[in-house]
C-alpha atoms as a PDB file:
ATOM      1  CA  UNK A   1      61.811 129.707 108.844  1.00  0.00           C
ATOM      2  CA  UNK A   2      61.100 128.397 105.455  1.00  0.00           C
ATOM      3  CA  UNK A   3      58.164 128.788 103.190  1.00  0.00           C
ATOM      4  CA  UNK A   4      57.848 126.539 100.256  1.00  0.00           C
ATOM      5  CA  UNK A   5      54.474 127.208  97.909  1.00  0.00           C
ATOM      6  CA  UNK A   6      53.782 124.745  94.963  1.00  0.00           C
ATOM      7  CA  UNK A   7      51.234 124.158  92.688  1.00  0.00           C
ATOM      8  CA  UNK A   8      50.897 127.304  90.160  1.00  0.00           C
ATOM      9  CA  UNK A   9      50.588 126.765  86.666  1.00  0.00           C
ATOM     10  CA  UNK A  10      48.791 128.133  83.293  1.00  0.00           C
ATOM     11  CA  UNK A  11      44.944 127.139  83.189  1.00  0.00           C
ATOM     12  CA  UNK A  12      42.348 127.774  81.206  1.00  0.00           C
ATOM     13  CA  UNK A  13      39.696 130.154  82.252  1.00  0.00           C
ATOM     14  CA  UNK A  14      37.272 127.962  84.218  1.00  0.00           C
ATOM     15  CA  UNK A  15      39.948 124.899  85.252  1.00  0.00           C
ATOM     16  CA  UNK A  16      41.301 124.301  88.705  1.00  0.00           C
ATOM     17  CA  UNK A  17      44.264 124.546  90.612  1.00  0.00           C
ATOM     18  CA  UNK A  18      45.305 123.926  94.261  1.00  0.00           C
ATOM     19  CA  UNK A  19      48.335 125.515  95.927  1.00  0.00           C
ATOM     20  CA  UNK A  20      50.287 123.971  98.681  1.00  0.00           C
ATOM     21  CA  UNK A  21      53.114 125.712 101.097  1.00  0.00           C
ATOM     22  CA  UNK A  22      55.328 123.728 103.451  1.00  0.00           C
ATOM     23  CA  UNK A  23      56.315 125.438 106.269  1.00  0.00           C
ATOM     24  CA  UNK A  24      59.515 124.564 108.450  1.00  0.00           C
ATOM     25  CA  UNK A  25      61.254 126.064 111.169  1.00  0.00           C
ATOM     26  CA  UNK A  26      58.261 126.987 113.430  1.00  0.00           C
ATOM     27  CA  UNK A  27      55.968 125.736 114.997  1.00  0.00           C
ATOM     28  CA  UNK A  28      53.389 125.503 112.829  1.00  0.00           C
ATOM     29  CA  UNK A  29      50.224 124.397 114.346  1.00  0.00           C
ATOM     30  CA  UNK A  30      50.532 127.853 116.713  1.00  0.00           C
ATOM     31  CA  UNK A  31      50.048 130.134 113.902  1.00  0.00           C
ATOM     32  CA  UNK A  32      47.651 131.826 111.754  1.00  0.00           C
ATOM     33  CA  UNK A  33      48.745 131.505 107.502  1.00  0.00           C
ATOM     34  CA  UNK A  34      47.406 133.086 104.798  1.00  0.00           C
ATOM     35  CA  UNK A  35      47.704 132.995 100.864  1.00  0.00           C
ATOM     36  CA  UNK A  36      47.958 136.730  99.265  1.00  0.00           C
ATOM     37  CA  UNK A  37      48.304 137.609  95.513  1.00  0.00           C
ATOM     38  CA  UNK A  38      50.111 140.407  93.730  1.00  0.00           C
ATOM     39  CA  UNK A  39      49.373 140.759  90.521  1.00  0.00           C
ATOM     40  CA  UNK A  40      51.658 142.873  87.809  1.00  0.00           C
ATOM     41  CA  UNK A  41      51.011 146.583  88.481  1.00  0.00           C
ATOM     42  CA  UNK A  42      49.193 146.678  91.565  1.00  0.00           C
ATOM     43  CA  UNK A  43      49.365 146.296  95.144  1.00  0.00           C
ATOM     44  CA  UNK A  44      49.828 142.785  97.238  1.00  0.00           C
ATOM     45  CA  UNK A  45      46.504 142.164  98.418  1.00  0.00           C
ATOM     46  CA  UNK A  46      44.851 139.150 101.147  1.00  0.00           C
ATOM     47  CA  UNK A  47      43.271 136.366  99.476  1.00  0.00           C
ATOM     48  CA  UNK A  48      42.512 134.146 102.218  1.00  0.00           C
ATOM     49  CA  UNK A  49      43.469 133.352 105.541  1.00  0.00           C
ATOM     50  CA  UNK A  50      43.027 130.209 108.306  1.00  0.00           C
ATOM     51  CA  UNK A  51      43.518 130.083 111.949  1.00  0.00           C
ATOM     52  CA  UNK A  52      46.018 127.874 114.046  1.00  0.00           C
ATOM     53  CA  UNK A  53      43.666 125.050 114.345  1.00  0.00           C
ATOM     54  CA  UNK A  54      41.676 125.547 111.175  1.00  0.00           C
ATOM     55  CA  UNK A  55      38.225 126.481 112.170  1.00  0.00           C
ATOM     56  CA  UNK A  56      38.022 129.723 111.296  1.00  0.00           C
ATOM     57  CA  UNK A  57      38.471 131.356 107.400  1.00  0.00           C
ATOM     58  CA  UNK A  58      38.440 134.220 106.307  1.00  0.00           C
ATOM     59  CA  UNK A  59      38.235 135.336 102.045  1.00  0.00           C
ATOM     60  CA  UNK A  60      38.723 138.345 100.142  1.00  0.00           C
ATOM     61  CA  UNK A  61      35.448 139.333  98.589  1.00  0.00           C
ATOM     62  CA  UNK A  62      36.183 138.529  94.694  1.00  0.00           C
ATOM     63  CA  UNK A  63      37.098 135.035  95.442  1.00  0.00           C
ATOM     64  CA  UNK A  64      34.364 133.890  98.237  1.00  0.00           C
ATOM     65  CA  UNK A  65      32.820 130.712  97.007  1.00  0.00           C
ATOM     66  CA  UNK A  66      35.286 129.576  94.518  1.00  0.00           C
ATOM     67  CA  UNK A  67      38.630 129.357  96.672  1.00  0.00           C
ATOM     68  CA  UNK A  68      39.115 127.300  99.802  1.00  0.00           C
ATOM     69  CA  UNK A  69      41.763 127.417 102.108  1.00  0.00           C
ATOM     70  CA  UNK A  70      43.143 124.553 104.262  1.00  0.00           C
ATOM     71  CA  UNK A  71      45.694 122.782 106.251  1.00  0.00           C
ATOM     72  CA  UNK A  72      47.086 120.012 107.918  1.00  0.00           C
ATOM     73  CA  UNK A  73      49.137 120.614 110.799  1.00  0.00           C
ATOM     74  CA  UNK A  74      50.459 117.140 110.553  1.00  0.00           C
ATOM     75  CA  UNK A  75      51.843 117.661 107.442  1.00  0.00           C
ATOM     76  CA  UNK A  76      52.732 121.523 108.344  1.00  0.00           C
ATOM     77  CA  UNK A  77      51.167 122.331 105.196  1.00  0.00           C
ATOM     78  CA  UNK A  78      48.330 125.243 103.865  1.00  0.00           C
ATOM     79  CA  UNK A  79      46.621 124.965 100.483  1.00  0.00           C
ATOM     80  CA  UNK A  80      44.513 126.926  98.435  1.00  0.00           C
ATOM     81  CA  UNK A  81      42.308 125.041  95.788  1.00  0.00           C
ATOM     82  CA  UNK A  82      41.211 127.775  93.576  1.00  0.00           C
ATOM     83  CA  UNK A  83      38.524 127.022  91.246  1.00  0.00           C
ATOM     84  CA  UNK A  84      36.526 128.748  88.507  1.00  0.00           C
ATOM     85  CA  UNK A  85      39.413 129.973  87.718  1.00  0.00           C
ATOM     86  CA  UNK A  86      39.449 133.941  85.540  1.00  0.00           C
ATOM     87  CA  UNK A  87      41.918 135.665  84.023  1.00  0.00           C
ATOM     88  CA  UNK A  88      41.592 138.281  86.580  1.00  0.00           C
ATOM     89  CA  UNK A  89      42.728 135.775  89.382  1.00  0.00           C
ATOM     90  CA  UNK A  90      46.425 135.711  87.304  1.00  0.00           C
ATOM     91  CA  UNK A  91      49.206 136.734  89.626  1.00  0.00           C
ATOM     92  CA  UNK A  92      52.290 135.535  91.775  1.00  0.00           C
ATOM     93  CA  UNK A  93      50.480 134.070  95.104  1.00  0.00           C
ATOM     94  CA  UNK A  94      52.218 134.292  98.011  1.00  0.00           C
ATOM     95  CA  UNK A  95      52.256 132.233 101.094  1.00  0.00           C
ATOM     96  CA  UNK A  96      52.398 134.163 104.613  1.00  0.00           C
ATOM     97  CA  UNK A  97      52.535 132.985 108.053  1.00  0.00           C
ATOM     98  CA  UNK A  98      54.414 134.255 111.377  1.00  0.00           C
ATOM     99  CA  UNK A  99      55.625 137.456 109.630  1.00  0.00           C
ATOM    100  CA  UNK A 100      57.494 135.080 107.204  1.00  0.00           C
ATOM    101  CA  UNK A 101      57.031 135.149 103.218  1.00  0.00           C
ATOM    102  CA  UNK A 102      57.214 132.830 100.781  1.00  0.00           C
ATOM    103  CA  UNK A 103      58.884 132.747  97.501  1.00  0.00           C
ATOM    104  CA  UNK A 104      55.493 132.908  95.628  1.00  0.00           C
ATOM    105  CA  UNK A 105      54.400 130.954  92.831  1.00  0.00           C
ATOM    106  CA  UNK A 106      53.285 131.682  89.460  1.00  0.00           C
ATOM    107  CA  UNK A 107      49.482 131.247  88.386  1.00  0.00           C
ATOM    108  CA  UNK A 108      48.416 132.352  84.926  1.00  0.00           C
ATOM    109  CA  UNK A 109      44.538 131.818  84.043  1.00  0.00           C
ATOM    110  CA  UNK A 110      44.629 132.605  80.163  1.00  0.00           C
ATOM    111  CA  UNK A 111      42.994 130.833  76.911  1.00  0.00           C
END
């Protein structure tokens, strides 16, 4: 089981960014994923999470209507597109799916 994630960068406060994680070795249209964030000095916490099949979403609290989640199972791929990007939404992000973690990508939102 592999998890890839992609897409992290420096932004400015207000900009845009969308995350992608390639998933191989499962099957990946039977399982749940989810994107979590740890930023430095506290505790990994849930950002967002899709079903299976996509029609069901669930978002942490501080980042409800400015980050979607999505995938394509065709692709056997989950994104994030964060936007409205702060400075408090800085941290490694993690992708997660059938107990499996990713290596995490860096974002930074800073002026």
């Amino acid at each position: 089981v592999q998890l890839v994630e992609s897409g992290g960068g420096l932004v400015q406060p207000g900009g845009s960014l969308r995350l992608s994680c390639a998933a191989s070795g499962f099957t990946f249209s039977a399982y749940a994923m989810s994107w979590y964030r740890q930023a430095p000095g506290k505790e990994r916490e849930l950002v967002a999470g899709i079903s299976s099949a996509g029609g069901s979403t669930n978002y942490a609290d501080s980042v409800k209507g400015r980050f979607t989640i999505s995938r394509d199972n065709a692709k056997n791929t989950v994104y994030l597109q964060m936007n409205s990007l702060q400075p408090e939404d800085t941290a490694v992000y993690y992708c997660y799916g059938r107990k499996y973690w990713g290596q995490g990508t860096q974002v930074t939102v800073s002026s």
